[in-house]
N, C-alpha and C. Protein backbone atom coordinates (compact mmCIF):
# COMPACT_ATOMS: atom_id res chain seq x y z
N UNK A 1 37.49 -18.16 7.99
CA UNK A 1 37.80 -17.57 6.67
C UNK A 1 36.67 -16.64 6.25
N UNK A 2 37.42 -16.10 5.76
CA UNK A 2 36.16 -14.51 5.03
C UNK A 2 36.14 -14.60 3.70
N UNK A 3 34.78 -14.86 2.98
CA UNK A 3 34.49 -14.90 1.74
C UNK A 3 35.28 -13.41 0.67
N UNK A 4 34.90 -13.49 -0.43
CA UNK A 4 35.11 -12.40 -1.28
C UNK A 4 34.39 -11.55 -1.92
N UNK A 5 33.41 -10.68 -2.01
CA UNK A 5 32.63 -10.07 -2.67
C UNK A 5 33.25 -8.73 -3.62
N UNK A 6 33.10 -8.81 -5.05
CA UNK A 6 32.95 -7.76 -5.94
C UNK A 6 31.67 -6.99 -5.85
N UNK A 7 32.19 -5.80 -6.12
CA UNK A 7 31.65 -4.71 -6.58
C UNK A 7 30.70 -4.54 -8.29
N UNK A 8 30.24 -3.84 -8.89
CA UNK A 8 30.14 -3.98 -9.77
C UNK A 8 31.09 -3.44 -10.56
N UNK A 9 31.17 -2.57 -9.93
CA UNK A 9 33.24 -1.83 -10.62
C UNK A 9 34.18 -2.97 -10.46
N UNK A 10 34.27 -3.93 -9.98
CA UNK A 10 35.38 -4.89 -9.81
C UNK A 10 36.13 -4.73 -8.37
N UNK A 11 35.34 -3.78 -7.20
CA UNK A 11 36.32 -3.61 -6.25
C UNK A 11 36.06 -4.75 -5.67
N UNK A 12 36.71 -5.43 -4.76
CA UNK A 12 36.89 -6.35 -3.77
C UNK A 12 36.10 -5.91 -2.38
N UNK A 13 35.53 -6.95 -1.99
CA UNK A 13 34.81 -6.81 -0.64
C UNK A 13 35.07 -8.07 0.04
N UNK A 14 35.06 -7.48 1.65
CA UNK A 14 35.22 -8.58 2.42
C UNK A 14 33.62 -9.40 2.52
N UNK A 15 33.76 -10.40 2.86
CA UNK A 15 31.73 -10.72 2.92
C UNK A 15 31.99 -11.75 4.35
N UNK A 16 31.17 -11.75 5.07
CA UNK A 16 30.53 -12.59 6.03
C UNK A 16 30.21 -14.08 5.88
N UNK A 17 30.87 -15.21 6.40
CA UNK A 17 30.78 -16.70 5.99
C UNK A 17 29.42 -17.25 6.75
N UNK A 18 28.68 -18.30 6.22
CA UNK A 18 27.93 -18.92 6.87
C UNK A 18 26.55 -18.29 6.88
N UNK A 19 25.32 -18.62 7.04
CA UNK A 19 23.75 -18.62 6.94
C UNK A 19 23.67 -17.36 6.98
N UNK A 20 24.12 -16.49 7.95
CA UNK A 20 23.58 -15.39 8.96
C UNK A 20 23.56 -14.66 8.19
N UNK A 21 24.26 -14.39 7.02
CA UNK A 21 24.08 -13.40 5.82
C UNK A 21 23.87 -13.69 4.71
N UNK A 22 23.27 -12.88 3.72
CA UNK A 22 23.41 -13.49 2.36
C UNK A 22 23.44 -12.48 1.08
N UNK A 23 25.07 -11.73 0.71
CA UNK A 23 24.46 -10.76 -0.05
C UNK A 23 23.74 -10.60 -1.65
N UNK A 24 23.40 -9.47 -1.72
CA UNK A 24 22.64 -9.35 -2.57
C UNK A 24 23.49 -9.67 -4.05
N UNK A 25 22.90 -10.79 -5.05
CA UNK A 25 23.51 -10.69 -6.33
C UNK A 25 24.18 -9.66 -7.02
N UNK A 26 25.11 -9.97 -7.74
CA UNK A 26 25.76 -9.08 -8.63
C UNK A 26 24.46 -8.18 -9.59
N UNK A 27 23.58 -9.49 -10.24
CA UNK A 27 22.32 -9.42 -11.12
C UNK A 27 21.40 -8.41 -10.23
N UNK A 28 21.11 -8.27 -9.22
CA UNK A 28 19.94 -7.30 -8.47
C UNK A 28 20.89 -6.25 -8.68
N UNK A 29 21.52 -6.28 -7.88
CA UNK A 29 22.52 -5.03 -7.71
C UNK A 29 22.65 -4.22 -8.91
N UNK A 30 22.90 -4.56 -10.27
CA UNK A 30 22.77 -3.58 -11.37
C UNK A 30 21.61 -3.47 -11.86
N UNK A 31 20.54 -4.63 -11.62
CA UNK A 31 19.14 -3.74 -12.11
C UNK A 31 18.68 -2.90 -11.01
N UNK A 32 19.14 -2.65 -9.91
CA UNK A 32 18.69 -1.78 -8.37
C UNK A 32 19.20 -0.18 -9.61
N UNK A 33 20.74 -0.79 -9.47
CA UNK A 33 21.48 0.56 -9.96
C UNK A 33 20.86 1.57 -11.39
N UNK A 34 20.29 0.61 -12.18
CA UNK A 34 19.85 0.66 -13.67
C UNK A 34 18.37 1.60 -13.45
N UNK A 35 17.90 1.09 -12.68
CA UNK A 35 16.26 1.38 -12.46
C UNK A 35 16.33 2.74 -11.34
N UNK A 36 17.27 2.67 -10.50
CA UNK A 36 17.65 4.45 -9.94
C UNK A 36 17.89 5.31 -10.62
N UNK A 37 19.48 5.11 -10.96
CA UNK A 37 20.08 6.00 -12.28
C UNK A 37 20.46 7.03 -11.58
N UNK A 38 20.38 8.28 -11.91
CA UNK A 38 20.75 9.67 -11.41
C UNK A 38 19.98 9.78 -10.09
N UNK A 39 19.23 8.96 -9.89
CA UNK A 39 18.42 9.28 -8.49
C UNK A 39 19.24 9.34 -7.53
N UNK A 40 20.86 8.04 -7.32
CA UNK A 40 21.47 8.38 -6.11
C UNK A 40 22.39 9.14 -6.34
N UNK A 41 22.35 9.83 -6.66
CA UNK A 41 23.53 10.65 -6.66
C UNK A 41 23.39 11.66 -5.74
N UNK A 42 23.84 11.86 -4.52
CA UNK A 42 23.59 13.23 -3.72
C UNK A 42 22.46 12.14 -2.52
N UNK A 43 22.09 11.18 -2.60
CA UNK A 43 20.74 10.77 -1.75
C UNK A 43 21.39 10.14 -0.45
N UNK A 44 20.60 9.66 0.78
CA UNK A 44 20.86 9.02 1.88
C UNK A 44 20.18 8.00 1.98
N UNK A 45 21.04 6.71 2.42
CA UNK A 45 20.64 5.93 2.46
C UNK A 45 20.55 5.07 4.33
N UNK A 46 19.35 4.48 3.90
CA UNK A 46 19.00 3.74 5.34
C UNK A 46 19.15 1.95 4.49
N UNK A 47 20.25 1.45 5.34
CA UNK A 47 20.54 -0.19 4.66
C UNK A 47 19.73 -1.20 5.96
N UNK A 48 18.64 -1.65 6.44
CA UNK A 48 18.40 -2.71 7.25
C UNK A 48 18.91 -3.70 7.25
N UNK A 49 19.12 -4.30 7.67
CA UNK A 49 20.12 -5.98 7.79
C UNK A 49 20.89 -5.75 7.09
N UNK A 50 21.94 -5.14 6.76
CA UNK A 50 22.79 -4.90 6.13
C UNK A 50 24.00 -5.87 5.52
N UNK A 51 24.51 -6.81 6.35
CA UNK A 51 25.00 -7.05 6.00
C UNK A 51 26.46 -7.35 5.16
N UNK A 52 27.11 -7.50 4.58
CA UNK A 52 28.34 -6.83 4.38
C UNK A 52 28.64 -5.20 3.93
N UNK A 53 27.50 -5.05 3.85
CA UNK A 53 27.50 -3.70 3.47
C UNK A 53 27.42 -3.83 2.03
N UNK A 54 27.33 -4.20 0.97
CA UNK A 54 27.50 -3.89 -0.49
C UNK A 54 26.87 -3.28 -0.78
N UNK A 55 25.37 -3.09 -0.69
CA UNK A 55 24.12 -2.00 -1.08
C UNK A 55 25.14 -0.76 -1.32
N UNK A 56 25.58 -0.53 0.28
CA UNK A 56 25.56 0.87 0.87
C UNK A 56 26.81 0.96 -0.19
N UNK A 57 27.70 0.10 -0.29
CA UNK A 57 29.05 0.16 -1.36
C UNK A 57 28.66 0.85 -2.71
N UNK A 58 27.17 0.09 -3.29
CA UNK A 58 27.14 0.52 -4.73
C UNK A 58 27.10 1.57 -4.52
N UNK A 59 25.45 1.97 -3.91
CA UNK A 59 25.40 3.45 -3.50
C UNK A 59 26.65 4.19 -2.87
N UNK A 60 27.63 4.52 -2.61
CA UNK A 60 28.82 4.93 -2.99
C UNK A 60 29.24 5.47 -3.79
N UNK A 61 29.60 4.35 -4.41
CA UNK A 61 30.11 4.49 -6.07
C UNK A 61 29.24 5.22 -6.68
N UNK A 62 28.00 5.00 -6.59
CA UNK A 62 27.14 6.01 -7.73
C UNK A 62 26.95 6.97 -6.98
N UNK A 63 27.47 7.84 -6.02
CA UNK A 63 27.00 9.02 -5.61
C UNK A 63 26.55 9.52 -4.42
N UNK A 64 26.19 8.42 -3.28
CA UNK A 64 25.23 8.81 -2.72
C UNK A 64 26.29 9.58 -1.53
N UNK A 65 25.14 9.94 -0.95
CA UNK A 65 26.08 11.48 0.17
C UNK A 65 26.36 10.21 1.21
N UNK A 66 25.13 9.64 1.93
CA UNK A 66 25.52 9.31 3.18
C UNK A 66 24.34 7.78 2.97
N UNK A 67 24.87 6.58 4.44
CA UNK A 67 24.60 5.52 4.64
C UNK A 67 24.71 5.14 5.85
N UNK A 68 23.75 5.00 5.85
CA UNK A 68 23.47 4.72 7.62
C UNK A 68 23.22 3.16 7.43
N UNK A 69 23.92 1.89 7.91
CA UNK A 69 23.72 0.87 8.25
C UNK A 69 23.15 0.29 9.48
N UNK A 70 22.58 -0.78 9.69
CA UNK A 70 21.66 -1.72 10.33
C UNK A 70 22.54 -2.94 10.72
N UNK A 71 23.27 -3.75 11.71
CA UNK A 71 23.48 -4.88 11.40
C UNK A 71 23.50 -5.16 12.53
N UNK A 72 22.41 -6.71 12.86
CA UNK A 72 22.42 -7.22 14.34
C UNK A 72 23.62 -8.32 14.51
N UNK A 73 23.96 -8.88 13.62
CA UNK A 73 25.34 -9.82 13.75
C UNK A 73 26.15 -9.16 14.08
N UNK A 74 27.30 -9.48 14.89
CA UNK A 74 28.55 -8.76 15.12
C UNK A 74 29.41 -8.47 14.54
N UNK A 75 29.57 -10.16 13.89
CA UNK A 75 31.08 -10.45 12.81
C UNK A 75 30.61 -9.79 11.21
N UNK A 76 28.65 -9.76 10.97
CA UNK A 76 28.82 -8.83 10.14
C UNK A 76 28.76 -7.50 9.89
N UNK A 77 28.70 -7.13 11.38
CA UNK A 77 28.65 -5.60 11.64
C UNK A 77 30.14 -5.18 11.34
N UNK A 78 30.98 -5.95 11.57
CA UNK A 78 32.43 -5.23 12.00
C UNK A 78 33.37 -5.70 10.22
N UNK A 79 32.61 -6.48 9.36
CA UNK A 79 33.21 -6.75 8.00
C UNK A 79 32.36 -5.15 7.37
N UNK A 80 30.92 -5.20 7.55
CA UNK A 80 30.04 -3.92 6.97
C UNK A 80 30.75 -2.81 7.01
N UNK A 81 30.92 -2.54 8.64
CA UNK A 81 31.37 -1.40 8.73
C UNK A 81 32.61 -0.95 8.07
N UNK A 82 33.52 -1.95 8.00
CA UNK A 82 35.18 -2.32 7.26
C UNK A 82 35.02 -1.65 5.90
N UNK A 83 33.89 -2.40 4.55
CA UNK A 83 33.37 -2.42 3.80
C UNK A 83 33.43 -0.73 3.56
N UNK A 84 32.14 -0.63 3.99
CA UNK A 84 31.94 0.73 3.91
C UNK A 84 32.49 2.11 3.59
N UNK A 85 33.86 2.20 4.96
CA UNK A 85 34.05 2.98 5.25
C UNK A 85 35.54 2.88 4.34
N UNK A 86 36.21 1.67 3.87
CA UNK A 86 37.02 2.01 2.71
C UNK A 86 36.50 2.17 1.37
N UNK A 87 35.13 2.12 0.88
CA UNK A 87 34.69 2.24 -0.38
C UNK A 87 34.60 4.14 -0.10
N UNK A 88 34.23 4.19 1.14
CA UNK A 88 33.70 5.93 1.20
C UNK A 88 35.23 6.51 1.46
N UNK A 89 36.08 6.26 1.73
CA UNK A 89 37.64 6.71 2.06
C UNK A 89 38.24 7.07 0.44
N UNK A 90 37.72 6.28 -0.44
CA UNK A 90 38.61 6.23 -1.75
C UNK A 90 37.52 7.49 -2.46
N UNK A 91 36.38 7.71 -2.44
CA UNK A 91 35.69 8.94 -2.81
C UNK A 91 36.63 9.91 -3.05
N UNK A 92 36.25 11.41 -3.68
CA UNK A 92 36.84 12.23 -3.85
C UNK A 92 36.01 12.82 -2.76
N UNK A 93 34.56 13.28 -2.88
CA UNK A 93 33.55 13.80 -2.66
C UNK A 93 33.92 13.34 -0.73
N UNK A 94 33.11 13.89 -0.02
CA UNK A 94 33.08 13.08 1.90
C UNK A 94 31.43 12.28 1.85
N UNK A 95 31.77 11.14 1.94
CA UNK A 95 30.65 10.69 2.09
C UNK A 95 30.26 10.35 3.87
N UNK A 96 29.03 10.43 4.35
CA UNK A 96 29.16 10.12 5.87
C UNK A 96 28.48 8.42 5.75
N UNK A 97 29.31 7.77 6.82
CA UNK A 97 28.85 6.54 6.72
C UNK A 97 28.56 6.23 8.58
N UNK A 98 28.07 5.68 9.12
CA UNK A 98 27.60 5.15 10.31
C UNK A 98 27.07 3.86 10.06
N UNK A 99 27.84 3.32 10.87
CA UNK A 99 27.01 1.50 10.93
C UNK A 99 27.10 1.07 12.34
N UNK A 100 25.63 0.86 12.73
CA UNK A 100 25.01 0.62 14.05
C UNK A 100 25.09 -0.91 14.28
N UNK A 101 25.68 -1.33 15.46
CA UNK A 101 25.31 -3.02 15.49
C UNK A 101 23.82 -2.81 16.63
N UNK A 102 22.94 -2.99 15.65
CA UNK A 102 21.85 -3.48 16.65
C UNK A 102 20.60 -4.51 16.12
N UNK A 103 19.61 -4.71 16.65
CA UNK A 103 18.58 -5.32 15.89
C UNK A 103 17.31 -4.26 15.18
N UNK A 104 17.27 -4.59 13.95
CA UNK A 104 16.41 -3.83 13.33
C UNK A 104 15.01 -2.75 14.06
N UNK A 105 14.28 -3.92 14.04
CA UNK A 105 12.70 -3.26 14.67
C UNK A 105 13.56 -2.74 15.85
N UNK A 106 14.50 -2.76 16.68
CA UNK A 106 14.71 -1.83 18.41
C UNK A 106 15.04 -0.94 17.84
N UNK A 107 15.89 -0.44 17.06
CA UNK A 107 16.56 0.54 16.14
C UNK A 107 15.26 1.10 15.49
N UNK A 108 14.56 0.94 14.97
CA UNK A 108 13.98 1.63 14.71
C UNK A 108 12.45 2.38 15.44
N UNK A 109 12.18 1.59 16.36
CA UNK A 109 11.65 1.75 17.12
C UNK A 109 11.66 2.85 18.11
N UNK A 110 13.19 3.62 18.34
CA UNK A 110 13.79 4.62 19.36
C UNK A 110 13.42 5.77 18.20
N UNK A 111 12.95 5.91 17.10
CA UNK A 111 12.42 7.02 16.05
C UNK A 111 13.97 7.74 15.80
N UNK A 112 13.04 8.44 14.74
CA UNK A 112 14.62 9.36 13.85
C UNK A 112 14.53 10.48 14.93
N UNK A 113 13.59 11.28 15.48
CA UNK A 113 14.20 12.23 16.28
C UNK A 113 15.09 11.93 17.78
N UNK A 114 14.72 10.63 18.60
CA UNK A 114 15.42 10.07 19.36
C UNK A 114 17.16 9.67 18.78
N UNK A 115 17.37 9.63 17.56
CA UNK A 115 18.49 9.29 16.68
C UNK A 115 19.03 10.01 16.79
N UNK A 116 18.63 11.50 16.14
CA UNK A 116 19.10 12.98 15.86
C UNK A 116 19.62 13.66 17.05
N UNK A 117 18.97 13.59 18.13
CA UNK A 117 19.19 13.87 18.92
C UNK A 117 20.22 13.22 19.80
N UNK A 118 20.52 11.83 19.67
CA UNK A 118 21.83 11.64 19.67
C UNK A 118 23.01 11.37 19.13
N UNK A 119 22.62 11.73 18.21
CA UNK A 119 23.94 12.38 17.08
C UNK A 119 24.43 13.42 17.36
N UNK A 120 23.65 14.53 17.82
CA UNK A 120 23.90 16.08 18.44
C UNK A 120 24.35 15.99 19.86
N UNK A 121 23.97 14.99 20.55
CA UNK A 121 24.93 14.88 22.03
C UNK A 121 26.60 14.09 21.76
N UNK A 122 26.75 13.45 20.51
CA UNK A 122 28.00 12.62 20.24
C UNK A 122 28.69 13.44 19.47
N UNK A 123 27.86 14.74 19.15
CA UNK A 123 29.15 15.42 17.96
C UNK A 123 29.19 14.78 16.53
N UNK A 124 28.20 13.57 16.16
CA UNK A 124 27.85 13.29 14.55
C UNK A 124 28.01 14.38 13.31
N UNK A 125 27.76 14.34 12.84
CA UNK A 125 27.04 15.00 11.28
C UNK A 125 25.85 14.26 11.41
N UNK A 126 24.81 15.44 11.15
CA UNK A 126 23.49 14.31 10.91
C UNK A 126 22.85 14.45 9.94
N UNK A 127 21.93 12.93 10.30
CA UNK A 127 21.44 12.21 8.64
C UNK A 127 20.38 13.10 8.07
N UNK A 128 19.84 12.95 7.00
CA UNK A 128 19.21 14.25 6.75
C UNK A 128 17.86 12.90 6.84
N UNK A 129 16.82 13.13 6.70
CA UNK A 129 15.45 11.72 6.40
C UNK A 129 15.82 10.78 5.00
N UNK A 130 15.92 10.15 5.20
CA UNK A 130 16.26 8.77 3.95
C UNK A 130 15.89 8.86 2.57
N UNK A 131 15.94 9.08 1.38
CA UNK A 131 15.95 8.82 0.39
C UNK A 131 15.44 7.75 -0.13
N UNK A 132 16.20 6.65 0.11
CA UNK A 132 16.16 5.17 -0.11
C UNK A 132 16.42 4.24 1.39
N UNK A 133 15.32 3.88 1.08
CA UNK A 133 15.33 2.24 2.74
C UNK A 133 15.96 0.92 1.72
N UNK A 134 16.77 0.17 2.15
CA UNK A 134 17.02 -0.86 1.63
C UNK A 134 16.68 -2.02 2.64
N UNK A 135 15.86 -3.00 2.16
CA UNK A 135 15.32 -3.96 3.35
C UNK A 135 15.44 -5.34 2.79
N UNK A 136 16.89 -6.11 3.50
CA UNK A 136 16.96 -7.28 3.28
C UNK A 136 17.19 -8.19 4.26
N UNK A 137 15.87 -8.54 5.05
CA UNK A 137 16.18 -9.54 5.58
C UNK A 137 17.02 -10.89 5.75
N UNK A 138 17.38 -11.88 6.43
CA UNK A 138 17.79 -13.21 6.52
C UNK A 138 16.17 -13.89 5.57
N UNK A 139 16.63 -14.71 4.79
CA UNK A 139 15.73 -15.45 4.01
C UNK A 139 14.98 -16.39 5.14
N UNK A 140 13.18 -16.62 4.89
CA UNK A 140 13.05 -17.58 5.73
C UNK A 140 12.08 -16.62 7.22
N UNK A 141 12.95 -15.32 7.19
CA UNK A 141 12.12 -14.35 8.03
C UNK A 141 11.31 -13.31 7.19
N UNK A 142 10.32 -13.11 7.89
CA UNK A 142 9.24 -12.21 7.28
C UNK A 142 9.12 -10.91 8.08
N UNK A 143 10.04 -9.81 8.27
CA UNK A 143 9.59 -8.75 9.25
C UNK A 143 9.32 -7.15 8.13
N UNK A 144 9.04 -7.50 7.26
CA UNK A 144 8.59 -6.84 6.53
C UNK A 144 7.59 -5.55 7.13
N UNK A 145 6.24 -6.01 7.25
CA UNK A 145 5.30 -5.53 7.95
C UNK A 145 5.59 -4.47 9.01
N UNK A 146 6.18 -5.39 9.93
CA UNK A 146 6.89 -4.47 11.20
C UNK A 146 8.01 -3.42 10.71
N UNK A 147 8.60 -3.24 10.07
CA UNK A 147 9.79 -2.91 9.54
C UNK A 147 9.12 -1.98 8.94
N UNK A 148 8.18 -1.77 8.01
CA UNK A 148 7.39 -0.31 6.89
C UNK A 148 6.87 0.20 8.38
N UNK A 149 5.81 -0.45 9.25
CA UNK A 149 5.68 0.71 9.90
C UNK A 149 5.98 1.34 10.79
N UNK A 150 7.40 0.64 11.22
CA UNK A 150 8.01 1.45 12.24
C UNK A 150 8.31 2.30 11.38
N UNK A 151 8.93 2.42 10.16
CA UNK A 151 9.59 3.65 9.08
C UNK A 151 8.34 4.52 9.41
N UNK A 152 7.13 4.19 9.27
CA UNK A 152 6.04 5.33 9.18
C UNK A 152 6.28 6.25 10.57
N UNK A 153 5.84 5.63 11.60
CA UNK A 153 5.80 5.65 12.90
C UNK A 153 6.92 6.56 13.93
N UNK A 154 7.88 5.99 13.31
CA UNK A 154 9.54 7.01 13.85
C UNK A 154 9.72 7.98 12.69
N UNK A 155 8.85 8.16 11.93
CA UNK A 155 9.25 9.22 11.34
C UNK A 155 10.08 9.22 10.72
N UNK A 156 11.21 8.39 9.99
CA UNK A 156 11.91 8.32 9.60
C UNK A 156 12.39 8.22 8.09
N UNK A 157 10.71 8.65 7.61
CA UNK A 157 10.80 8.86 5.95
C UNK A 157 10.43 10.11 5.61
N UNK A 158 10.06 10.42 3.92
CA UNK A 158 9.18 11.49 3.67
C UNK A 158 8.47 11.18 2.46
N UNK A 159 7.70 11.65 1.95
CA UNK A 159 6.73 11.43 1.06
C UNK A 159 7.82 11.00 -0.36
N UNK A 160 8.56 11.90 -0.71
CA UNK A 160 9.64 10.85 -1.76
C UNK A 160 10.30 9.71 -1.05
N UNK A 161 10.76 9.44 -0.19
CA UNK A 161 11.44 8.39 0.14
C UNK A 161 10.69 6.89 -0.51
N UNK A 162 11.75 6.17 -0.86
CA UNK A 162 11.47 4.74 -1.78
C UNK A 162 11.96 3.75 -1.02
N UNK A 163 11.51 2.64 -0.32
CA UNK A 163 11.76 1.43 0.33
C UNK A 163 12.18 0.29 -0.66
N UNK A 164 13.06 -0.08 -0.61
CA UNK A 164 13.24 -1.60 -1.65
C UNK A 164 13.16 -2.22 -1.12
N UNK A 165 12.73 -3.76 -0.96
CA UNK A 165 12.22 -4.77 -0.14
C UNK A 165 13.06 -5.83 -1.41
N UNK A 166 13.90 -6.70 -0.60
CA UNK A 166 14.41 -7.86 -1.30
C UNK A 166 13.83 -9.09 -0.54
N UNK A 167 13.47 -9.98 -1.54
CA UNK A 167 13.13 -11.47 -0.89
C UNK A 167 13.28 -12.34 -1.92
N UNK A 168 12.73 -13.67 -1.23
CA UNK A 168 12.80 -14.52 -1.58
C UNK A 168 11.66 -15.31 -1.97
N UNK A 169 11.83 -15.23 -4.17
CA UNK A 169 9.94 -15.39 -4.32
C UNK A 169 9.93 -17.38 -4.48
N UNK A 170 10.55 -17.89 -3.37
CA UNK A 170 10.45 -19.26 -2.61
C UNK A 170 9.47 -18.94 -1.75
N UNK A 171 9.66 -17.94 -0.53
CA UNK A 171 9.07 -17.33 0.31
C UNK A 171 7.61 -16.92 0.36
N UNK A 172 6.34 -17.33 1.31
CA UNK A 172 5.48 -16.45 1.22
C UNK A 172 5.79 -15.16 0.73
N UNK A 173 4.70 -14.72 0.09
CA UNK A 173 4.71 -13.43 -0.60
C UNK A 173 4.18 -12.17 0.90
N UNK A 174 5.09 -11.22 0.58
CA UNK A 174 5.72 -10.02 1.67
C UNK A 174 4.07 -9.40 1.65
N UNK A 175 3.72 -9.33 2.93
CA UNK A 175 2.76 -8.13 3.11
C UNK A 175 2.81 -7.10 3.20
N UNK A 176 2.58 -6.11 2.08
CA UNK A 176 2.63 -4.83 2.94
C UNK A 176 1.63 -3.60 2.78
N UNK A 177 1.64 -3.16 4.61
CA UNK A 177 1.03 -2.74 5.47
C UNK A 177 0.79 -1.46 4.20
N UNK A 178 -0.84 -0.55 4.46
CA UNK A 178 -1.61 -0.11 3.86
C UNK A 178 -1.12 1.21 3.48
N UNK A 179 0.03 1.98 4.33
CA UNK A 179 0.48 3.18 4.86
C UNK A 179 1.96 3.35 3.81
N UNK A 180 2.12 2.21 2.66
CA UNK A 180 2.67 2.22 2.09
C UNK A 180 2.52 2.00 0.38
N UNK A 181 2.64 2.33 -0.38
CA UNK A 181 1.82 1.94 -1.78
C UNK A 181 3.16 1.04 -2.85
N UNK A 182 2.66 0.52 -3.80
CA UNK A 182 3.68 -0.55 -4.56
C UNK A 182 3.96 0.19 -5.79
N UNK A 183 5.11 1.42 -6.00
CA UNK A 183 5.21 1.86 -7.33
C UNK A 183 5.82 0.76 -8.65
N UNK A 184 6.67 -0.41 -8.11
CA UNK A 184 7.00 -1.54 -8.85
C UNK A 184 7.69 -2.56 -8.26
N UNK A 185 7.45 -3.74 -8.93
CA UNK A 185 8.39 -4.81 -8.61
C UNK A 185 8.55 -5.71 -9.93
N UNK A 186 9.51 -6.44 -9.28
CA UNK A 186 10.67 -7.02 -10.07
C UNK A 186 11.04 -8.44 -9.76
N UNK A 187 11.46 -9.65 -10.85
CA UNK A 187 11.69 -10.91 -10.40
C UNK A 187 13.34 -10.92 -11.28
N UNK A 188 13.96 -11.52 -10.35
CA UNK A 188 15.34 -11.28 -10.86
C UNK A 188 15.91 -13.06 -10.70
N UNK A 189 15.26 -14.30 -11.20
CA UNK A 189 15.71 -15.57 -10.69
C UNK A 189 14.33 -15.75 -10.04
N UNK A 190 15.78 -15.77 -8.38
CA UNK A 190 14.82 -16.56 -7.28
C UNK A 190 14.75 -15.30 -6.54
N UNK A 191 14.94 -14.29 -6.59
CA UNK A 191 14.81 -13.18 -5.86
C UNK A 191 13.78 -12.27 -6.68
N UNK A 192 12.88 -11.63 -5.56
CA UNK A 192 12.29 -10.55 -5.77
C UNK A 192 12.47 -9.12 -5.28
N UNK A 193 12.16 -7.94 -5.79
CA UNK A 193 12.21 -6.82 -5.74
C UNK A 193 10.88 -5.98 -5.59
N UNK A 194 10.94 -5.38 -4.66
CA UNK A 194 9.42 -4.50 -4.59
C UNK A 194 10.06 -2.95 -4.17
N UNK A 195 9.33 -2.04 -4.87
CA UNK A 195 9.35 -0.82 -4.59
C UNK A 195 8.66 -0.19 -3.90
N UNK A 196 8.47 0.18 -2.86
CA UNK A 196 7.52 1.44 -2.28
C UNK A 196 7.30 2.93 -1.88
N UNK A 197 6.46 3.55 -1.98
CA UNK A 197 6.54 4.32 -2.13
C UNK A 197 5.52 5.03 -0.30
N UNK A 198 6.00 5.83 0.85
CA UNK A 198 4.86 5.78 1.83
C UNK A 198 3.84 7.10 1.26
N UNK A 199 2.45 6.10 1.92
CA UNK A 199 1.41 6.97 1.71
C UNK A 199 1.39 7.48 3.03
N UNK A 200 1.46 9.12 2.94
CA UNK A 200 1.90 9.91 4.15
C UNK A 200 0.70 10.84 4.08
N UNK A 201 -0.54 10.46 3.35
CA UNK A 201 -1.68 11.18 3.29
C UNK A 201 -2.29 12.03 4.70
């Protein structure tokens, strides 16, 4: 059986049963949306562990051009991708959506120009550099660290680009690596929110 997930508009989402996922609150999700604002509108998004996809859903709805998903599960790669690509179908606007089943750090590890470049041998549309990183691990794992600097490393940001980091403030508190700076965070419950910003000095 396949759970149910809303939207903040009220749309219906399919969601992923059992540990392997866990999406993000209704409650994060509109202070994410509240604290952007006009920012996504027109922006690209990079979703890590993705998950059923809802991030990439809101961002949708509010605007955003394109969403590139992350998902190493299968069964939630193939609900995400589902997700996705009917929230971006009902648009007026063309939004581009791609959802990769792989594992995070390997994925990111092959860099954005290794990416680009095969997007241009498959005939893609390609991603323009990220806007917004959305990074939500499985609770319980810490790949935080590894995860900002492969973003540095593959190139795959730019000096505006904003990382959101979701966890769990149960959880040791998230390290992060020096090459990145903390414009804000946020306690929402039992979940936390961190903003970053890379220092591309």
């Amino acid at each position: 059986m396949k759970g149910k997930l809303r939207l903040l508009s009220g749309r219906r989402l399919e969601s992923p049963v059992g540990e392997s996922t866990r999406p993000t609150t209704s409650l994060v999700r509109e202070a994410i949306i509240n604290i952007l604002k006009e920012k996504i509108c027109n922006s690209n998004w990079l979703d890590l562990y993705s998950g059923s996809g809802i991030i990439g859903c809101e961002a949708i709805e509010h605007g955003a051009n394109s969403i590139l998903a992350i998902e190493a599960n299968r069964n939630a790669f193939k609900i995400c991708e589902s997700n996705l690509y009917k929230i971006a179908s009902s648009r007026q606007k063309k939004v581009l959506v791609k959802v990769i089943n792989n594992e995070v750090i390997k994925f990111l590890k092959s860099g954005y120009q290794k990416y680009i470049d095969k997007t241009k041998a498959n005939n893609y549309s390609l991603f323009d550099r990220f806007d917004f990183i959305y990074i939500d691990p499985p609770y319980k794992k810490l790949p935080y660290t590894s995860v900002l600097n492969e973003l540095i490393i593959g190139n795959w940001v730019t000096k505006k680009s904003i990382a959101i980091c979701e966890f769990s403030i149960e959880e040791k508190q998230i390290n992060i690596p020096s090459n990145w700076n903390i414009k804000d965070k946020k306690i929402y419950g039992k979940t936390g929110i961190i903003f970053l910003t890379p220092n591309l000095a």
